[in-house]
Protein backbone atom coordinates (compact mmCIF):
# COMPACT_ATOMS: atom_id res chain seq x y z
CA UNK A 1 0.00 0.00 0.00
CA UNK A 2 1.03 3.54 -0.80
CA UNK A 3 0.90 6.02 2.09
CA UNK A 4 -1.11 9.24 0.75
CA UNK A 5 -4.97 10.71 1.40
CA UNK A 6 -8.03 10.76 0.17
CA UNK A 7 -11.65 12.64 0.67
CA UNK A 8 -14.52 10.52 1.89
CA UNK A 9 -18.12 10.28 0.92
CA UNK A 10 -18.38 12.88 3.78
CA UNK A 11 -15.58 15.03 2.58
CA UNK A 12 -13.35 14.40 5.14
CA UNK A 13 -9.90 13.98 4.66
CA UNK A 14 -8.35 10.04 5.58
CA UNK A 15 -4.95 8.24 5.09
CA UNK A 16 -4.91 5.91 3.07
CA UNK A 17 -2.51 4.07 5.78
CA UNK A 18 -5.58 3.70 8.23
CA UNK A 19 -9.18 4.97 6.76
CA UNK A 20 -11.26 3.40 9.86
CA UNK A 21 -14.18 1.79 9.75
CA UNK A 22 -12.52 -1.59 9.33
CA UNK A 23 -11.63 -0.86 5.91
CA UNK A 24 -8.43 -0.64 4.13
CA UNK A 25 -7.24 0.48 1.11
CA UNK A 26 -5.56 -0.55 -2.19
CA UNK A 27 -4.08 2.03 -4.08
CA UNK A 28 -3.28 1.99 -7.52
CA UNK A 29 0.09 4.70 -7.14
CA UNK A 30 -0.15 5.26 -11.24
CA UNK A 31 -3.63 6.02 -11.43
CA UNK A 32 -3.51 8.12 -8.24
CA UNK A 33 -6.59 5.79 -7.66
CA UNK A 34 -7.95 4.44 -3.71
CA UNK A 35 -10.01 1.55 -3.57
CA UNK A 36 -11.56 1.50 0.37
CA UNK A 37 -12.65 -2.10 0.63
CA UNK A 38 -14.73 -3.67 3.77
CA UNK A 39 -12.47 -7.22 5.34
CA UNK A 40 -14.45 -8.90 2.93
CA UNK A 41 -12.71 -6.97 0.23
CA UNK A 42 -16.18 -5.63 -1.23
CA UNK A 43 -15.78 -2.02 -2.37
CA UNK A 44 -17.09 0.36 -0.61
CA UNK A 45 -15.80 4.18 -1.94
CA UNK A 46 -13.62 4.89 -4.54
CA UNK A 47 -11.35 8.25 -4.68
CA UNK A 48 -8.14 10.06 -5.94
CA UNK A 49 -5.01 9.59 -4.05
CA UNK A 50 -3.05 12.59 -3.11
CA UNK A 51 0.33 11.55 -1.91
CA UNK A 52 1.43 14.72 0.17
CA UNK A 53 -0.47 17.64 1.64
CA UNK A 54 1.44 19.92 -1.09
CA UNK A 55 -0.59 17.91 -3.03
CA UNK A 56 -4.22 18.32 -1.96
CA UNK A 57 -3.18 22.16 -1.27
CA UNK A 58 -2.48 22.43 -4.93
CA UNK A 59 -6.15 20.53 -5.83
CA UNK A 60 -7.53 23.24 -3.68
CA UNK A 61 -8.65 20.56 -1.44
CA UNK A 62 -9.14 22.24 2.28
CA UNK A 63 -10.98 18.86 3.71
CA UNK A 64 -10.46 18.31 7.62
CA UNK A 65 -7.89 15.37 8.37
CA UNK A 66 -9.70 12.56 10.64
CA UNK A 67 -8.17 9.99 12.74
CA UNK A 68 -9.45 6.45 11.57
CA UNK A 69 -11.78 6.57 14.62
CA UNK A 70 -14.11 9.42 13.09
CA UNK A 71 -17.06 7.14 11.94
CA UNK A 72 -17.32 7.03 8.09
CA UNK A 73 -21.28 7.50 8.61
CA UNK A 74 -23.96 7.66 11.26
CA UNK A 75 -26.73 5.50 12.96
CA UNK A 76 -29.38 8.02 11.11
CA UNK A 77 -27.66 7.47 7.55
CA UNK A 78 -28.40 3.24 8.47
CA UNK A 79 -25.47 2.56 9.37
């Protein structure tokens, strides 16, 4: 796995190195591509990798970093 970020469906900003939720990630370094895939490797969000913070700052991305314990969603979204 590549170390790097991504946004969320929430548009928060995760590692790729720990997303939470139980997931984990597969990144495709070439693409710039993150698969986040539940332990039984179904695929649960797709996103762009960004490798260094230089890099999101020159997307324009200003997303809020979470720890991997920030829930990905909420009891109210079904979850």
């Amino acid at each position: 796995m590549s170390a790097g970020f991504f946004v969320d469906w929430n548009g928060d900003l995760r590692s790729t190195e720990e997303p939470g939720g139980g997931y984990h990630c597969d990144v495709d370094l070439p693409a710039r591509y993150v698969a986040v895939l539940s332990k039984n490797g179904a695929l649960i969000h797709e996103a762009t990798l960004y490798k260094t913070e230089a890099d999101l700052e020159k997307a324009g991305i200003k997303a809020k970093l979470v720890p991997g314990s920030h829930p990905w969603a909420a009891a109210k979204d079904g979850f």
